[in-house]
N, C-alpha and C. Protein backbone atom coordinates (compact mmCIF):
# COMPACT_ATOMS: atom_id res chain seq x y z
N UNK A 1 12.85 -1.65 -22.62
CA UNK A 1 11.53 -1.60 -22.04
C UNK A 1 11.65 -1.75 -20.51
N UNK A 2 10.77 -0.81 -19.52
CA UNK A 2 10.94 -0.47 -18.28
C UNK A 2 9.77 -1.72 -17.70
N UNK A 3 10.19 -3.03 -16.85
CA UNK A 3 9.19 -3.83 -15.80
C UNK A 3 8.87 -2.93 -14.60
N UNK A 4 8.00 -2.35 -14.94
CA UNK A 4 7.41 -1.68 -13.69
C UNK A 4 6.41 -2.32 -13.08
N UNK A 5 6.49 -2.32 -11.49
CA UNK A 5 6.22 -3.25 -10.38
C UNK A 5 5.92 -2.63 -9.17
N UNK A 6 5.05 -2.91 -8.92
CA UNK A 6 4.55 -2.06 -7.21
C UNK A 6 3.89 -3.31 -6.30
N UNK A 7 4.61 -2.92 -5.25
CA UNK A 7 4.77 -3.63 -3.79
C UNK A 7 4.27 -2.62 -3.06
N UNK A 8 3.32 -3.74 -1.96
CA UNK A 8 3.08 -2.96 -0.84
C UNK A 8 2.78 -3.75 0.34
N UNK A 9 4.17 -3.21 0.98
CA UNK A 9 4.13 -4.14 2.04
C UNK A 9 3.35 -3.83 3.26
N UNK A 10 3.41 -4.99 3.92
CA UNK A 10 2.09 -4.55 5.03
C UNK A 10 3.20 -4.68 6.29
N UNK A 11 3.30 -3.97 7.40
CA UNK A 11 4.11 -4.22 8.46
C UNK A 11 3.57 -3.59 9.72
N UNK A 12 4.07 -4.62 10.69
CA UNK A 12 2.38 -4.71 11.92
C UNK A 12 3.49 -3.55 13.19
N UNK A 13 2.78 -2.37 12.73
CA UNK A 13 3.41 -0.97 13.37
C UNK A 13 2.77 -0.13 13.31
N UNK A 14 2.21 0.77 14.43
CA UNK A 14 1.53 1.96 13.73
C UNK A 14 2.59 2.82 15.21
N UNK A 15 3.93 2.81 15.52
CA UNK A 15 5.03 3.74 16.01
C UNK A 15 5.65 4.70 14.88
N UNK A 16 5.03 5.78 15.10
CA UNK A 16 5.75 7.12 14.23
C UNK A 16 7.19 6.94 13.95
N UNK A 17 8.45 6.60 15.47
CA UNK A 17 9.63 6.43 15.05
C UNK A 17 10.11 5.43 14.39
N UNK A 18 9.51 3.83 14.52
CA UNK A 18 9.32 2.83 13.84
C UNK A 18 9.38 2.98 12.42
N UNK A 19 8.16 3.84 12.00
CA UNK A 19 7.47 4.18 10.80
C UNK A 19 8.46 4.44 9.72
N UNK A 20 9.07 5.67 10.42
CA UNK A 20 9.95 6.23 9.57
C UNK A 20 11.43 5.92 9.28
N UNK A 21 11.78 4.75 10.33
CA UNK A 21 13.08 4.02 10.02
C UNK A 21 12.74 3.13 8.95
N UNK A 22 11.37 2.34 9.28
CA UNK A 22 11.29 1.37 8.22
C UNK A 22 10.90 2.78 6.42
N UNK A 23 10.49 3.57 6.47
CA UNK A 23 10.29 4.53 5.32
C UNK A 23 12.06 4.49 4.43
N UNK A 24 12.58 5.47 5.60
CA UNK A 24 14.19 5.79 4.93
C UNK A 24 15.17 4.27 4.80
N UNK A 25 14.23 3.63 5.16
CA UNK A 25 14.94 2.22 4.51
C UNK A 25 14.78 1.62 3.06
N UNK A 26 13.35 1.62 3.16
CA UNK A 26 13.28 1.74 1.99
C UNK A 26 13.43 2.86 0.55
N UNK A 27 12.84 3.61 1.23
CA UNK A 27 13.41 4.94 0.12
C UNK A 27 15.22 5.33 0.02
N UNK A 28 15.93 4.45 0.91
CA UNK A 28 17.78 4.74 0.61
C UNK A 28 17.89 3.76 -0.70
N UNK A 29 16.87 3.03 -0.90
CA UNK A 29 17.45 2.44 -2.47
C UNK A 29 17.26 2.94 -4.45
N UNK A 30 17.95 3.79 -4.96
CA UNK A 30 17.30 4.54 -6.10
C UNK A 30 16.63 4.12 -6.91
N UNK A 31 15.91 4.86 -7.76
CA UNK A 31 14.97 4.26 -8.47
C UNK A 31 13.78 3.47 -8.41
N UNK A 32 13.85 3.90 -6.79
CA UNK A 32 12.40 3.20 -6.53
C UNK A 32 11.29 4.47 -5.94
N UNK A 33 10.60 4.45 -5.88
CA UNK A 33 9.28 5.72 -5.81
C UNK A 33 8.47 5.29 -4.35
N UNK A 34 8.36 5.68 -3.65
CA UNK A 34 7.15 6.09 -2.64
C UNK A 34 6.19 6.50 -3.08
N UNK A 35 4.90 5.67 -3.24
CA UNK A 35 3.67 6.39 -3.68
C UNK A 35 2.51 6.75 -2.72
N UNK A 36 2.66 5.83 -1.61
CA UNK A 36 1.81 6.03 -0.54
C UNK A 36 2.28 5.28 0.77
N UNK A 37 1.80 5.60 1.68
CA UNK A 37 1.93 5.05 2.90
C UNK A 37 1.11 5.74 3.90
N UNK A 38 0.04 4.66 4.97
CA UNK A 38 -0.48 5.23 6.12
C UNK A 38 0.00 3.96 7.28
N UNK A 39 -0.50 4.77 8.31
CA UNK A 39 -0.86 3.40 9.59
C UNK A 39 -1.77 4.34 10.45
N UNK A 40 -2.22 3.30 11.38
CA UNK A 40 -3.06 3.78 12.07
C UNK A 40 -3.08 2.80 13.43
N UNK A 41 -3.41 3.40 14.84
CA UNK A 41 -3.22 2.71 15.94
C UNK A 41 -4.25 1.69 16.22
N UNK A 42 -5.55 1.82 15.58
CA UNK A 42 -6.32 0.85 16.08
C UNK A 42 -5.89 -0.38 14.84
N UNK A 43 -5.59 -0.76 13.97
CA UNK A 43 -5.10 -1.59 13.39
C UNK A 43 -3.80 -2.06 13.64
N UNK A 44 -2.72 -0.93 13.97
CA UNK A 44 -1.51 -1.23 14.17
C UNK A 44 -0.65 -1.82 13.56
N UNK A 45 -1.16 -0.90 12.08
CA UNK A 45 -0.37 -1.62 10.95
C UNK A 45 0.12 -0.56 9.91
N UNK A 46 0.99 -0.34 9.65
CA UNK A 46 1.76 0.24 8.11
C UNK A 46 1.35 -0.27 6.93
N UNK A 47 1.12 0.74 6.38
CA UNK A 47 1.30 0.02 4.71
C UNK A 47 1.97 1.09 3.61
N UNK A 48 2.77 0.37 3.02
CA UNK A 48 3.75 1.03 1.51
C UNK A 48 3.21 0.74 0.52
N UNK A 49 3.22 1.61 -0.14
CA UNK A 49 3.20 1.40 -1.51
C UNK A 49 4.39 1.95 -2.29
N UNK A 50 4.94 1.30 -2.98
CA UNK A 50 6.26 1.35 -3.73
C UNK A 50 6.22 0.84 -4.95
N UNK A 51 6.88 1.66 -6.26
CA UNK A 51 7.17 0.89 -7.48
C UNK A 51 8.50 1.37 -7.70
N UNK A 52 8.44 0.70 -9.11
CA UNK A 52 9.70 0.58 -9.61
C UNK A 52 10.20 -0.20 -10.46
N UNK A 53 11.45 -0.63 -10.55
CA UNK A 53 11.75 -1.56 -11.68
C UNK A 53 11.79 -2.54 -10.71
N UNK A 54 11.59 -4.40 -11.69
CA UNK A 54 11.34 -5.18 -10.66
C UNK A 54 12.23 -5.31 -9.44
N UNK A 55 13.94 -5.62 -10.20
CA UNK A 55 14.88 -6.15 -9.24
C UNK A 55 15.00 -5.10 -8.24
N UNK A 56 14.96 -3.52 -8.85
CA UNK A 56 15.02 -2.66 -7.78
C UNK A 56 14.54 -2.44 -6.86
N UNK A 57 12.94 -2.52 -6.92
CA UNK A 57 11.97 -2.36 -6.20
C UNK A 57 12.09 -3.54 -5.04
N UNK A 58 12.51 -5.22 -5.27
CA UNK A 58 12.82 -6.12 -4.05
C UNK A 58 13.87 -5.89 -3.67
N UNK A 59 14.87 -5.08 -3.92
CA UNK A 59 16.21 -4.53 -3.02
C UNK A 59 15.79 -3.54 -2.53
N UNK A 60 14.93 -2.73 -2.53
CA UNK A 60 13.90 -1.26 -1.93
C UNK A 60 12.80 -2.13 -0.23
N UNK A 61 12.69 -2.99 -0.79
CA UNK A 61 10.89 -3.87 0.29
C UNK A 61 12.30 -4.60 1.35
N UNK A 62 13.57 -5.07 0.52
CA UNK A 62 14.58 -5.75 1.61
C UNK A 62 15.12 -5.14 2.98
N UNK A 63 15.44 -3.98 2.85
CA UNK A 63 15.82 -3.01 3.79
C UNK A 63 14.92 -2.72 4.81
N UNK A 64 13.88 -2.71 4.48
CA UNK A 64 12.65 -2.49 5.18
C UNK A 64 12.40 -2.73 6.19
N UNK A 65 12.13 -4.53 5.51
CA UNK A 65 11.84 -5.73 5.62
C UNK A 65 12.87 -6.17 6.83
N UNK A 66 14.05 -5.70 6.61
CA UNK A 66 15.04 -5.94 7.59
C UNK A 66 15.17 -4.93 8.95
N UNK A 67 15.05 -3.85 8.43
CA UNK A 67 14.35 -2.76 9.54
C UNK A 67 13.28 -3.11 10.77
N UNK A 68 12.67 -3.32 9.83
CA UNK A 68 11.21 -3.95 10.42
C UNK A 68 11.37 -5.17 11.65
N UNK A 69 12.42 -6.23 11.05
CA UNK A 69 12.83 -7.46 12.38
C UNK A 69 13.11 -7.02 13.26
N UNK A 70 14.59 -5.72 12.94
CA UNK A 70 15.25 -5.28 14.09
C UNK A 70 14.27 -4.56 14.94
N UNK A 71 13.12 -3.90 14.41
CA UNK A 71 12.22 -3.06 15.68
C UNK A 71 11.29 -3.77 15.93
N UNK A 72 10.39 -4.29 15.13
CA UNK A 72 9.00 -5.04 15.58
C UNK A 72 9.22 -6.03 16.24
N UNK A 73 8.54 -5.94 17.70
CA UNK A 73 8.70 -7.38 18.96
C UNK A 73 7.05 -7.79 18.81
N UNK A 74 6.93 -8.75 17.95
CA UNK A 74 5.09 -9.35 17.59
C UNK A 74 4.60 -9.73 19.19
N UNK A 75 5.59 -9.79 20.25
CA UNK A 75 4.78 -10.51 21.87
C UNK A 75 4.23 -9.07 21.94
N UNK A 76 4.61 -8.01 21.67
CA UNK A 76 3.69 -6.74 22.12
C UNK A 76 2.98 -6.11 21.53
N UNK A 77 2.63 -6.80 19.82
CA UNK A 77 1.64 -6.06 19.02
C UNK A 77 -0.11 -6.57 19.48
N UNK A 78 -0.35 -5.09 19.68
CA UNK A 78 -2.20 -5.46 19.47
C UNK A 78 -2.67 -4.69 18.73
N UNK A 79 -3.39 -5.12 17.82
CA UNK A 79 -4.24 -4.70 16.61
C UNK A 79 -5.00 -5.47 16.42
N UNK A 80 -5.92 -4.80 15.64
CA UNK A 80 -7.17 -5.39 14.28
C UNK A 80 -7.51 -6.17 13.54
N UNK A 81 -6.25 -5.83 12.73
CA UNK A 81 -6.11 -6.67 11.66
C UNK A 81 -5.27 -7.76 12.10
N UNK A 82 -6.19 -9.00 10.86
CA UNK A 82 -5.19 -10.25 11.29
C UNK A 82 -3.47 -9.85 10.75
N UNK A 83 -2.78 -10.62 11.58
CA UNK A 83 -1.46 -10.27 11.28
C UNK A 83 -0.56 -11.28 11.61
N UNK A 84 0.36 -12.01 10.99
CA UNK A 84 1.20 -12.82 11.15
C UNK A 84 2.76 -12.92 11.30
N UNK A 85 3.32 -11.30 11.26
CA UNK A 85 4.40 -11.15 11.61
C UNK A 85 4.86 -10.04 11.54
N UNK A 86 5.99 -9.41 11.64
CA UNK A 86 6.55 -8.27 11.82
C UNK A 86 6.09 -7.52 10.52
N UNK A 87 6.58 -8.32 9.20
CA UNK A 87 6.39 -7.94 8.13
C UNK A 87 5.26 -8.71 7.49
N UNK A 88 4.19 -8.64 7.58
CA UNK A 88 3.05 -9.52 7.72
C UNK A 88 3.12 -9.86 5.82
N UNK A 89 2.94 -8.98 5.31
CA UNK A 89 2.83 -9.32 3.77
C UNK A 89 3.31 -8.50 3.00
N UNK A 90 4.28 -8.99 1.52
CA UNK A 90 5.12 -8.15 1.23
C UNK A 90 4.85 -8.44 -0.40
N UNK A 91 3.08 -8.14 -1.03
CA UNK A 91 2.53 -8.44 -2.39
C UNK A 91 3.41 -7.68 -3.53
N UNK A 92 3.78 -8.57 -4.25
CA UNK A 92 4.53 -7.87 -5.86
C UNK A 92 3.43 -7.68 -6.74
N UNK A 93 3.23 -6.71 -7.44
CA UNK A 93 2.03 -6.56 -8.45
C UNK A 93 2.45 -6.34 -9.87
N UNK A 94 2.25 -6.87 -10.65
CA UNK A 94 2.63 -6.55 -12.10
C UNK A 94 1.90 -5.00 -12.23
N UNK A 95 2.50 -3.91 -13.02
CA UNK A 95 2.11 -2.80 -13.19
C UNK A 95 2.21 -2.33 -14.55
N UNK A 96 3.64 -2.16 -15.15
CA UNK A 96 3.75 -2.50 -16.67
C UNK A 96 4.52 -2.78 -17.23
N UNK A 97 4.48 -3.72 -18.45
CA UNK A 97 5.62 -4.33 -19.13
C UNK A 97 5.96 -5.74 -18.14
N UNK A 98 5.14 -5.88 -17.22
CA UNK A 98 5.66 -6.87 -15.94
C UNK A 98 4.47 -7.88 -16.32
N UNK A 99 5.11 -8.99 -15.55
CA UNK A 99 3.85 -10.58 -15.42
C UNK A 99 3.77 -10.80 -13.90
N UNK A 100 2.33 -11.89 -13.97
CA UNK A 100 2.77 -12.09 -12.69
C UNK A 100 3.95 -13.19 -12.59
N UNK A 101 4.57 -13.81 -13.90
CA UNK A 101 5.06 -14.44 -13.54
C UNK A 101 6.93 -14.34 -13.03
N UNK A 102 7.06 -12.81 -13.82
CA UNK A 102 7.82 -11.76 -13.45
C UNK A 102 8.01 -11.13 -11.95
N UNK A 103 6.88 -11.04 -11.26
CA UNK A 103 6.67 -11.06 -9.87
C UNK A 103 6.52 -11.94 -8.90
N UNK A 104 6.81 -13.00 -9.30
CA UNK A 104 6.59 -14.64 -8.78
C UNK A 104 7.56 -14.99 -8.35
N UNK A 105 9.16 -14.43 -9.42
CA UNK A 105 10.19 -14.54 -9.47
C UNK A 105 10.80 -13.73 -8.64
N UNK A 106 10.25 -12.19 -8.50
CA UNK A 106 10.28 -11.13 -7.57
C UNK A 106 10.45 -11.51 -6.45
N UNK A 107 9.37 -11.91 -6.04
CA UNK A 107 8.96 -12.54 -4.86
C UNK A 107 9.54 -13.65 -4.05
N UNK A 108 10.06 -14.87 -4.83
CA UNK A 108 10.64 -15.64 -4.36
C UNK A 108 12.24 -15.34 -4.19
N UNK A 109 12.31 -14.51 -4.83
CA UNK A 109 13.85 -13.78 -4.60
C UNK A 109 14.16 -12.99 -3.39
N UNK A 110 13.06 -12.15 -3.35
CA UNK A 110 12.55 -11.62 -1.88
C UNK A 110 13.16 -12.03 -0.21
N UNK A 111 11.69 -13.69 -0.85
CA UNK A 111 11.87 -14.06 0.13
C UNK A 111 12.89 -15.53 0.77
N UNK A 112 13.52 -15.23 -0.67
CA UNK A 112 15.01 -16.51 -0.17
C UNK A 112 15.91 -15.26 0.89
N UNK A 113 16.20 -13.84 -0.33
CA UNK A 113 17.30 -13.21 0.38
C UNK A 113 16.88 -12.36 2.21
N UNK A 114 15.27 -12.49 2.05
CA UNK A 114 14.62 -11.88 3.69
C UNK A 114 14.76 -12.86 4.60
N UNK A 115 14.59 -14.12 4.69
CA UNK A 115 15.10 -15.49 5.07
C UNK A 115 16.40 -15.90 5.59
N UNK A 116 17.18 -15.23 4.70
CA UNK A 116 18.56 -15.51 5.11
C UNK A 116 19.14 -14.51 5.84
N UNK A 117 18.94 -13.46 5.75
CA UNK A 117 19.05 -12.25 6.43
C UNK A 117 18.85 -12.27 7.51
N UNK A 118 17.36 -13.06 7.89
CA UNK A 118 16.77 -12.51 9.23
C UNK A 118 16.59 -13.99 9.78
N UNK A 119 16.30 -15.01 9.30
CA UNK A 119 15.60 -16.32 9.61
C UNK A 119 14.48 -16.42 10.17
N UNK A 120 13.91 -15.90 9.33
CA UNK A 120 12.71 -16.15 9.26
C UNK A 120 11.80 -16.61 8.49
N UNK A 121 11.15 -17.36 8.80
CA UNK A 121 10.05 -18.40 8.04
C UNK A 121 9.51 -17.23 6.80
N UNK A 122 9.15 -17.68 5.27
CA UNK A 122 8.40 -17.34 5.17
C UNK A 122 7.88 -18.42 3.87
N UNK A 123 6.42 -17.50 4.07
CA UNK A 123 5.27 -18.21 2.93
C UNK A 123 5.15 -17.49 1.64
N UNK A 124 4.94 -18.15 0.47
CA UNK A 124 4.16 -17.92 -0.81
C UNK A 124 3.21 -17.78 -0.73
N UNK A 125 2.22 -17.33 -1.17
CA UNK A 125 0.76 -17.18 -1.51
C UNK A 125 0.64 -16.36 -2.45
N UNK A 126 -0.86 -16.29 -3.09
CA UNK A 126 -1.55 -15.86 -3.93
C UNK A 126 -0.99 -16.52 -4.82
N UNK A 127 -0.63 -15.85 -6.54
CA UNK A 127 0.05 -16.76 -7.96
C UNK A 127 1.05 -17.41 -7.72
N UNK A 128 1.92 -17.16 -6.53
CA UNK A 128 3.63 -17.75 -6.00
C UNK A 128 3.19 -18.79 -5.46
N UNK A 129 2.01 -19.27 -4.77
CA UNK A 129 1.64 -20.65 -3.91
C UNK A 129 2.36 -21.43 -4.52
N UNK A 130 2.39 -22.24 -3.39
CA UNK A 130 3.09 -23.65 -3.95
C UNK A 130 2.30 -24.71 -3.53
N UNK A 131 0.99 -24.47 -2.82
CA UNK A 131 -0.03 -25.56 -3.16
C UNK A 131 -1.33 -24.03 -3.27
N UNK A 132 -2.24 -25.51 -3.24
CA UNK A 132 -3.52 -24.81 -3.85
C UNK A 132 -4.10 -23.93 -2.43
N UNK A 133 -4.00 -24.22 -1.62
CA UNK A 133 -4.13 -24.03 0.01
C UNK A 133 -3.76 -22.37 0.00
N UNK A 134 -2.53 -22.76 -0.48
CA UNK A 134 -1.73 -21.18 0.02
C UNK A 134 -1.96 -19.68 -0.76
N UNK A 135 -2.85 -20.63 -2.15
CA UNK A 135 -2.88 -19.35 -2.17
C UNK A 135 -4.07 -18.43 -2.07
N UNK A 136 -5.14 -18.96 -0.83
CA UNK A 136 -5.82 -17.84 0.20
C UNK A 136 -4.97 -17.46 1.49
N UNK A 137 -4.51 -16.45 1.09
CA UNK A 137 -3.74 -15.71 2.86
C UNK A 137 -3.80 -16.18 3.76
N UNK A 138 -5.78 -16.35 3.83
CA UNK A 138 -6.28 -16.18 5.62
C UNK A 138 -6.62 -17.48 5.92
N UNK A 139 -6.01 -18.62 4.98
CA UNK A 139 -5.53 -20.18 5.18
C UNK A 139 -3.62 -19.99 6.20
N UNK A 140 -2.99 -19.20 5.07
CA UNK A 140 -1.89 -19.13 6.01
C UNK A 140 -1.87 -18.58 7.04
N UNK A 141 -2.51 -17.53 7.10
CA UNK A 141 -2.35 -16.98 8.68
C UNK A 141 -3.61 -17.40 10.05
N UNK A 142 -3.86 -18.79 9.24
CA UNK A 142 -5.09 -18.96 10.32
C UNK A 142 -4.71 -19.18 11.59
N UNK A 143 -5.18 -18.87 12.74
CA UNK A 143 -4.72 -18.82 13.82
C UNK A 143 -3.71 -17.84 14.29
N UNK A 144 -3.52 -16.83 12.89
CA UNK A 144 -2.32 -15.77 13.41
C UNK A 144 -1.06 -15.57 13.92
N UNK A 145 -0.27 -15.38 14.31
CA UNK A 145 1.25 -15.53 14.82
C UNK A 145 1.23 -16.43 16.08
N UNK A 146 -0.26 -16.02 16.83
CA UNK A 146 0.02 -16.72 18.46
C UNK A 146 -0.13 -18.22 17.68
N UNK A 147 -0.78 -18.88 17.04
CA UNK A 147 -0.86 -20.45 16.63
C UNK A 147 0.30 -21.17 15.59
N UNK A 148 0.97 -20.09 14.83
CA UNK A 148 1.78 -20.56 14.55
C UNK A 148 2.95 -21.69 14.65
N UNK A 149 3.58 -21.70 15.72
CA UNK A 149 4.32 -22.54 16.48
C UNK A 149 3.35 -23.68 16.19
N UNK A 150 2.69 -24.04 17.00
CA UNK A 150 2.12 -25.03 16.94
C UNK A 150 2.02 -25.71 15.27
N UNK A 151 1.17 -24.94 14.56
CA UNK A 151 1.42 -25.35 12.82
C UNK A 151 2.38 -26.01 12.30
N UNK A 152 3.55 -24.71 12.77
CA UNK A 152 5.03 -24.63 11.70
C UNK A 152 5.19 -25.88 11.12
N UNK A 153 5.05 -26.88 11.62
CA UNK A 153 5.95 -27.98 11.46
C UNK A 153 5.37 -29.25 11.13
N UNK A 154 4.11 -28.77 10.92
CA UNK A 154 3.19 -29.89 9.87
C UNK A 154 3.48 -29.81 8.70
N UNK A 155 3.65 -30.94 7.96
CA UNK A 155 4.00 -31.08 6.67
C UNK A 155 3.38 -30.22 5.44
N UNK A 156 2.10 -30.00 5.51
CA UNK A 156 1.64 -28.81 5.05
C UNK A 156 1.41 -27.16 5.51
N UNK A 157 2.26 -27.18 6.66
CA UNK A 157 2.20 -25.84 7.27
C UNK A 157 3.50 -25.67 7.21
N UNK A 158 4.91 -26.39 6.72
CA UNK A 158 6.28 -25.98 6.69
C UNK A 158 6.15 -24.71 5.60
N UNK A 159 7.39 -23.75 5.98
CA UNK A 159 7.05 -22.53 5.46
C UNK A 159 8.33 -22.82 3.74
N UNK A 160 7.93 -21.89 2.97
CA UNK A 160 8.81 -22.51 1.47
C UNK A 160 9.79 -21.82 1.68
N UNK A 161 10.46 -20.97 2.79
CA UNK A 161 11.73 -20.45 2.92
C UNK A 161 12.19 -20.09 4.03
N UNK A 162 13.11 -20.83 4.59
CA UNK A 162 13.41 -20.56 6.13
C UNK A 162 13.11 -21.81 6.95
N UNK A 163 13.36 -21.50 8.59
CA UNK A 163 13.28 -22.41 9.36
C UNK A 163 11.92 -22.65 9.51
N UNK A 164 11.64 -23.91 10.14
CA UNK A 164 10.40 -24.07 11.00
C UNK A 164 9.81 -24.20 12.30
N UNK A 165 10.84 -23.08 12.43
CA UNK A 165 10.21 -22.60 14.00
C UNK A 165 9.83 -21.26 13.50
N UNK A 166 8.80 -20.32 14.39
CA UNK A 166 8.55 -18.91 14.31
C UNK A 166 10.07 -18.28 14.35
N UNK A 167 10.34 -17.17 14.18
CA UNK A 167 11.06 -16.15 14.07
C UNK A 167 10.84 -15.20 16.12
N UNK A 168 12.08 -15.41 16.91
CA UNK A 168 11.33 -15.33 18.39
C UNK A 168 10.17 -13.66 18.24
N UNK A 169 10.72 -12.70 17.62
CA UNK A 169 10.35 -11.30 17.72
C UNK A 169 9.32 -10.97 16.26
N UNK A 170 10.12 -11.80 15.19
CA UNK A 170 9.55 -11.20 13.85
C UNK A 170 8.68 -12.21 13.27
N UNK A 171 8.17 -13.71 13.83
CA UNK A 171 7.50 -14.62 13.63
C UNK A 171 7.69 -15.65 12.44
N UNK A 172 6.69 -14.75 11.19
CA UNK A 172 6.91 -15.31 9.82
C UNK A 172 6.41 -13.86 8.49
N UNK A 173 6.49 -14.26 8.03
CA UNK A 173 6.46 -13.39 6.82
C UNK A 173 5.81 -14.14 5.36
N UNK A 174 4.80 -13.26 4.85
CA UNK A 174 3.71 -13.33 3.53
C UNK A 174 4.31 -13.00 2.48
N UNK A 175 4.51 -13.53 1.45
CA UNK A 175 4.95 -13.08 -0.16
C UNK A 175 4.35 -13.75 -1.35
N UNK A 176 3.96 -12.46 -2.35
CA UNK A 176 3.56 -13.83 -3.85
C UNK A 176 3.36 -12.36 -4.31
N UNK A 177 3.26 -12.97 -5.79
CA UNK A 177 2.70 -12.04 -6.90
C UNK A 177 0.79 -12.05 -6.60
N UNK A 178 0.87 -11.10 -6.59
CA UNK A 178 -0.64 -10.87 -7.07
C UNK A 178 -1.17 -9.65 -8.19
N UNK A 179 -2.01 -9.98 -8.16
CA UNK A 179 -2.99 -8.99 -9.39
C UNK A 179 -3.53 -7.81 -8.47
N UNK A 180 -3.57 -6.82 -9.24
CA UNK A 180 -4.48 -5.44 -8.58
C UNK A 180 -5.27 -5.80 -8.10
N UNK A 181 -5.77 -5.24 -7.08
CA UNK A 181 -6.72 -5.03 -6.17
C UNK A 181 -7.72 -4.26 -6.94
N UNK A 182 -8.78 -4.48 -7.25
CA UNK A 182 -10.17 -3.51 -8.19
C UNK A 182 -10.31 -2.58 -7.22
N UNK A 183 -10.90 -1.73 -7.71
CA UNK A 183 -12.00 -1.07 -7.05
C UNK A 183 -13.39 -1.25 -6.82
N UNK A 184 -13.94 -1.13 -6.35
CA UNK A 184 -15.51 -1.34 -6.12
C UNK A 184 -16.34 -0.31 -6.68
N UNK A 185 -16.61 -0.77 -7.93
CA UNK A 185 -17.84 0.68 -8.41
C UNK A 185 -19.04 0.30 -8.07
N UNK A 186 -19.54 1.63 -7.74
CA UNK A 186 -20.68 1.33 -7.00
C UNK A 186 -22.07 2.22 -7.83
N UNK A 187 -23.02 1.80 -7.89
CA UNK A 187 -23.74 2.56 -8.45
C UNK A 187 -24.65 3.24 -7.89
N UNK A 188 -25.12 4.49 -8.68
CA UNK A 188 -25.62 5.74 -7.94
C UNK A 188 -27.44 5.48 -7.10
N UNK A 189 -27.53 5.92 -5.80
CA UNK A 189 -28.53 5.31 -5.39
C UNK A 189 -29.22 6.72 -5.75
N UNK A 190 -30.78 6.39 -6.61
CA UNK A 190 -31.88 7.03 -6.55
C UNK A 190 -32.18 7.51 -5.19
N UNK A 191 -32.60 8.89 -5.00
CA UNK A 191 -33.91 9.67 -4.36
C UNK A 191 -34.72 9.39 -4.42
């Protein structure tokens, strides 16, 4: 039986050449699928969508993820959206035959081996939290990358993998299992 799993990471870039180093990074690992991806300059952010099998698919988001440190300098990102680091958020989704607790595991695997790689802080959230706090996002990224520093190093702001200082270029980094995102049905407005 196939754990199929889709990630989509969020990474604070909207550079065409950027774009596509962090793309063929991830797509050099097999068995994992490209299903979507945009960015755009007034947000100044990327987003992937990727599945696959679980373990494959976090050796697919790693490369990236590592791509992503070596180019993204966060002192010169301006955008939109809130954003907390190079690789701002990197959600595992159960898709099929998968749990979240299957993606929990994903995830924290993720982000031990993105951590060590790069040293950089990162957080759990959503089903992966490791308190009740963490797992709303826009609790962890309050104050955004520029307040960070200051945080890091409160006992409830230490990050669950990595140092506790920011990362100088790539800051910190978002991970957890979560559940699909719905859609919004909307119903038909009368004439």
């Amino acid at each position: 039986m196939c754990e199929l799993v889709e990630c989509a990471p969020n990474f604070s870039t909207s550079d065409s050449v950027t774009v596509g180093k962090i793309l063929e990074a991830i797509t050099s690992v097999k068995g994992v699928l490209l299903l979507d991806h945009s960015y755009d300059d007034y947000y100044n952010r990327l987003v992937v969508t990727v599945a696959g099998e679980g373990r494959d698919l976090a050796q697919a988001v790693l490369p990236g993820a590592v791509k992503a440190v070596e180019l993204i300098d966060m002192k010169k990102h301006r955008g939109q959206h809130p954003r907390f680091g190079a690789v701002d958020v990197a959600p595992f989704v159960p898709i099929a035959d998968s749990t979240i607790d299957s993606c929990s595991e994903l995830a924290r695997s993720f982000a031990g081996e993105f951590s060590a790689a790069c040293n950089v802080p990162v957080y759990l959230y959503a089903e992966s939290a490791s308190s009740f706090e963490r797992q709303d996002i826009d609790w962890i990224r309050e104050g955004e990358y520029e307040g960070l520093e200051e945080r890091i190093s409160r006992p409830n702001r230490k990050p669950d993998f990595g140092p506790t200082r920011a990362h100088p270029t790539a800051v910190a980094t978002i991970t957890g299992a979560r559940k699909p995102i719905g859609r919004i049905q909307r119903e038909p407005i009368d004439s």
